[in-house]
Protein backbone atom coordinates (compact mmCIF):
# COMPACT_ATOMS: atom_id res chain seq x y z
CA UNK A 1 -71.56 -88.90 -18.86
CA UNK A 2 -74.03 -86.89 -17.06
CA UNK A 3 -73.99 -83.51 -18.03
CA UNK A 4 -74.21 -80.26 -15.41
CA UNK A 5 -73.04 -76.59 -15.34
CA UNK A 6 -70.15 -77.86 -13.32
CA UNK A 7 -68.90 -80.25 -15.99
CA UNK A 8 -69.83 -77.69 -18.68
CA UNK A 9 -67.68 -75.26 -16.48
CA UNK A 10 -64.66 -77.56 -16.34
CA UNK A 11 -64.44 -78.43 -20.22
CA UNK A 12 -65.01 -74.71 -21.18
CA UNK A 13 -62.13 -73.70 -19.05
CA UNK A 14 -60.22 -76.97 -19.49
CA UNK A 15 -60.01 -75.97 -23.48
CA UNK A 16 -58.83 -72.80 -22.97
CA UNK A 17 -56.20 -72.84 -20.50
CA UNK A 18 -53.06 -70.98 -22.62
CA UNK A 19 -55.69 -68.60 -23.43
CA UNK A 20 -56.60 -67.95 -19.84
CA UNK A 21 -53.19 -67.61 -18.39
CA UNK A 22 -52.29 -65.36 -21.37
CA UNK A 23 -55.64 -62.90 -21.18
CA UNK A 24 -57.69 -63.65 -17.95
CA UNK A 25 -54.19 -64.25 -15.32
CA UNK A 26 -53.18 -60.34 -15.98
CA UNK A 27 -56.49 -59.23 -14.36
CA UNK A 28 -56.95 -61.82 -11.80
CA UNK A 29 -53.41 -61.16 -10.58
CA UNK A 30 -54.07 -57.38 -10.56
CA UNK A 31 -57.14 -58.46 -8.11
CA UNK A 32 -54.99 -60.99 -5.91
CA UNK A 33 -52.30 -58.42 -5.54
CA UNK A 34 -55.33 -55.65 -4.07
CA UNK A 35 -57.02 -58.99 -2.41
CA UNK A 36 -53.64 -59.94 -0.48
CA UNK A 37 -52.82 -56.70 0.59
CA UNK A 38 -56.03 -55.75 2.57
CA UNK A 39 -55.53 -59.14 4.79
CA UNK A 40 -52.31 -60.10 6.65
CA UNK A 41 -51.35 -63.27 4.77
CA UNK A 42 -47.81 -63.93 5.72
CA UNK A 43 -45.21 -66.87 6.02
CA UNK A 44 -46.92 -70.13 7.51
CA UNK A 45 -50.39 -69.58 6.67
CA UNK A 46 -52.78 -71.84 5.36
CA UNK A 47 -54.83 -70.36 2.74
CA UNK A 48 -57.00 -71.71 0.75
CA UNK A 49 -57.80 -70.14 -3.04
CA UNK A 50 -61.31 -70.93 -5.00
CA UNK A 51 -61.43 -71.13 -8.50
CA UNK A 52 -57.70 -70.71 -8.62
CA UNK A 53 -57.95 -71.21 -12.34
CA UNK A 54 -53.64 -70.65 -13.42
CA UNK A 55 -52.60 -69.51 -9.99
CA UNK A 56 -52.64 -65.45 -9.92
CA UNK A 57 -53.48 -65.74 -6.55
CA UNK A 58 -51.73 -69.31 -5.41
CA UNK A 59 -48.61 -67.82 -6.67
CA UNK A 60 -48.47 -64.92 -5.11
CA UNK A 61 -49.25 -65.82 -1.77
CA UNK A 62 -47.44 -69.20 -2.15
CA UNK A 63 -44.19 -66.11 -2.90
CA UNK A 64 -45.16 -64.58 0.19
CA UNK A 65 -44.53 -68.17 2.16
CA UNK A 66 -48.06 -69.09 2.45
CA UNK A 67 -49.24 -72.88 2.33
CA UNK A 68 -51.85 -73.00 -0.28
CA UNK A 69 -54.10 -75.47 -1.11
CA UNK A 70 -55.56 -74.34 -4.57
CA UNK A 71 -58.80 -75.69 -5.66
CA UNK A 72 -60.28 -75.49 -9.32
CA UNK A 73 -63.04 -77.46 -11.26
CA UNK A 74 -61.17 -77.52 -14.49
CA UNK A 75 -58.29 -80.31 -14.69
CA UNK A 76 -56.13 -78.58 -17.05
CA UNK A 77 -55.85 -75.64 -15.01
CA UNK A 78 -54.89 -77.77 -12.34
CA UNK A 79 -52.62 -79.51 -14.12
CA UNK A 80 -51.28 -76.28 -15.17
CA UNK A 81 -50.94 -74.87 -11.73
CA UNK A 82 -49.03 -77.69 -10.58
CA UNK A 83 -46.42 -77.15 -13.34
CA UNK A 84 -45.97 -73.87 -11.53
CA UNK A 85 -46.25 -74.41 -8.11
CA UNK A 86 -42.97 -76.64 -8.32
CA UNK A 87 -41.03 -74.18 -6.75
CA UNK A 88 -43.48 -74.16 -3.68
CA UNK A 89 -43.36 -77.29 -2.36
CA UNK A 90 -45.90 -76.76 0.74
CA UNK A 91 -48.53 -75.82 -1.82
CA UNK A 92 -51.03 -77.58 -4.29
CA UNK A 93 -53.38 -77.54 -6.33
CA UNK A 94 -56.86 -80.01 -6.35
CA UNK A 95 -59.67 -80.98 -9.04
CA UNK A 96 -62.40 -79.81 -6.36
CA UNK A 97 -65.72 -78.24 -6.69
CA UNK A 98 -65.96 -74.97 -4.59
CA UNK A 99 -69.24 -75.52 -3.81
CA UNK A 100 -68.48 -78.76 -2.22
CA UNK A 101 -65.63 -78.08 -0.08
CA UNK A 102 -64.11 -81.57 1.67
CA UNK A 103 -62.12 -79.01 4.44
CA UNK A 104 -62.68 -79.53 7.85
CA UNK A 105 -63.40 -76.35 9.64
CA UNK A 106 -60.99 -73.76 10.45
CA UNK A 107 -58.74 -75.51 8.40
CA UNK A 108 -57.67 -72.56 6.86
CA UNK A 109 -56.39 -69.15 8.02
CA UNK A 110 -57.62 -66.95 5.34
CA UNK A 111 -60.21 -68.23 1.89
CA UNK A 112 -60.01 -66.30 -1.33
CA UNK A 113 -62.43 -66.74 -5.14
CA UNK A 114 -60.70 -64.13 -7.10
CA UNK A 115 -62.52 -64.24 -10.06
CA UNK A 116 -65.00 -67.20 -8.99
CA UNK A 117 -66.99 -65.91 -6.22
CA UNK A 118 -69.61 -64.48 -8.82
CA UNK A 119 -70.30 -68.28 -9.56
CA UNK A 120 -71.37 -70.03 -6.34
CA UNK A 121 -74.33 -69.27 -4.93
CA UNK A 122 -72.97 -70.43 -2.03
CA UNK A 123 -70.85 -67.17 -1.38
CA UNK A 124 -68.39 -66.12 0.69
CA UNK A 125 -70.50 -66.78 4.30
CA UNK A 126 -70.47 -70.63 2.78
CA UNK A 127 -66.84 -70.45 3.00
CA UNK A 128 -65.99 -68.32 6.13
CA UNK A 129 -66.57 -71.65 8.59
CA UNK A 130 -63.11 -73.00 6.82
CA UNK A 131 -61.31 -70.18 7.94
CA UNK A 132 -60.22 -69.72 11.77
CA UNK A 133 -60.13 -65.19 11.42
CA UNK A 134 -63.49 -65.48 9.18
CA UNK A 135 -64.88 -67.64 11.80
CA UNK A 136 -63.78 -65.54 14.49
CA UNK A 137 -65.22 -62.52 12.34
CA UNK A 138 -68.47 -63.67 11.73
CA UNK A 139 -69.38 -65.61 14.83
């Protein structure tokens, strides 16, 4: 197999999933709480969450009647994520890269990388044309 940080990413956080729901989830939900509340995420929109890693942030907005598409590198957290999005039936969870995105644009009314954003170099201005309000915002 050919080897690059992304698969390096994915096993390292495919081998520690229980770990990362257990220790890392507590924080990152703490974040996606803050996160949620400074946009207007409500019933019916589509949001789209990078990195989602366990689902701090799929969960909660998927609880506030969001559809969420939930993207992570790491198949086991996906996996994971699925096992608790059951209750959410307009939501799921993908094996995607973040920094290549197969969205169309404005697919998505709000984008969130809780605790990923630090790792694309991409950023958040590589994600805004998938949203319709960041596109709107940024012009």
């Amino acid at each position: 197999m050919n080897e690059t940080p992304n698969t390096r990413t994915a096993e390292l956080f495919d081998a520690m999933v229980a770990t990362y729901e257990t220790w890392a989830e507590p924080l990152s939900a703490r974040l996606a709480k803050a996160a949620l509340k400074r946009t207007s995420v409500k019933a019916g929109d589509s949001v789209l969450d990078i990195g989602a890693g366990t689902g701090a942030l799929t969960l909660q907005a998927a609880a506030l009647g969001a559809r969420v598409t939930a993207i992570d590198l790491a198949p086991n957290m996906v996996d994971r994520l699925r096992q608790r999005l059951a209750p959410y039936p307009e939501c799921k969870a993908l094996v995607m890269d973040g920094q290549a995105l197969t969205f169309e644009d404005s697919t998505f009314d709000a984008a969130f990388a809780i605790m990923s954003a630090p790792c694309f170099p991409i950023g958040p201005r590589g994600w805004m044309k998938l949203c319709k309000w960041c596109g709107r915002a940024v012009g």
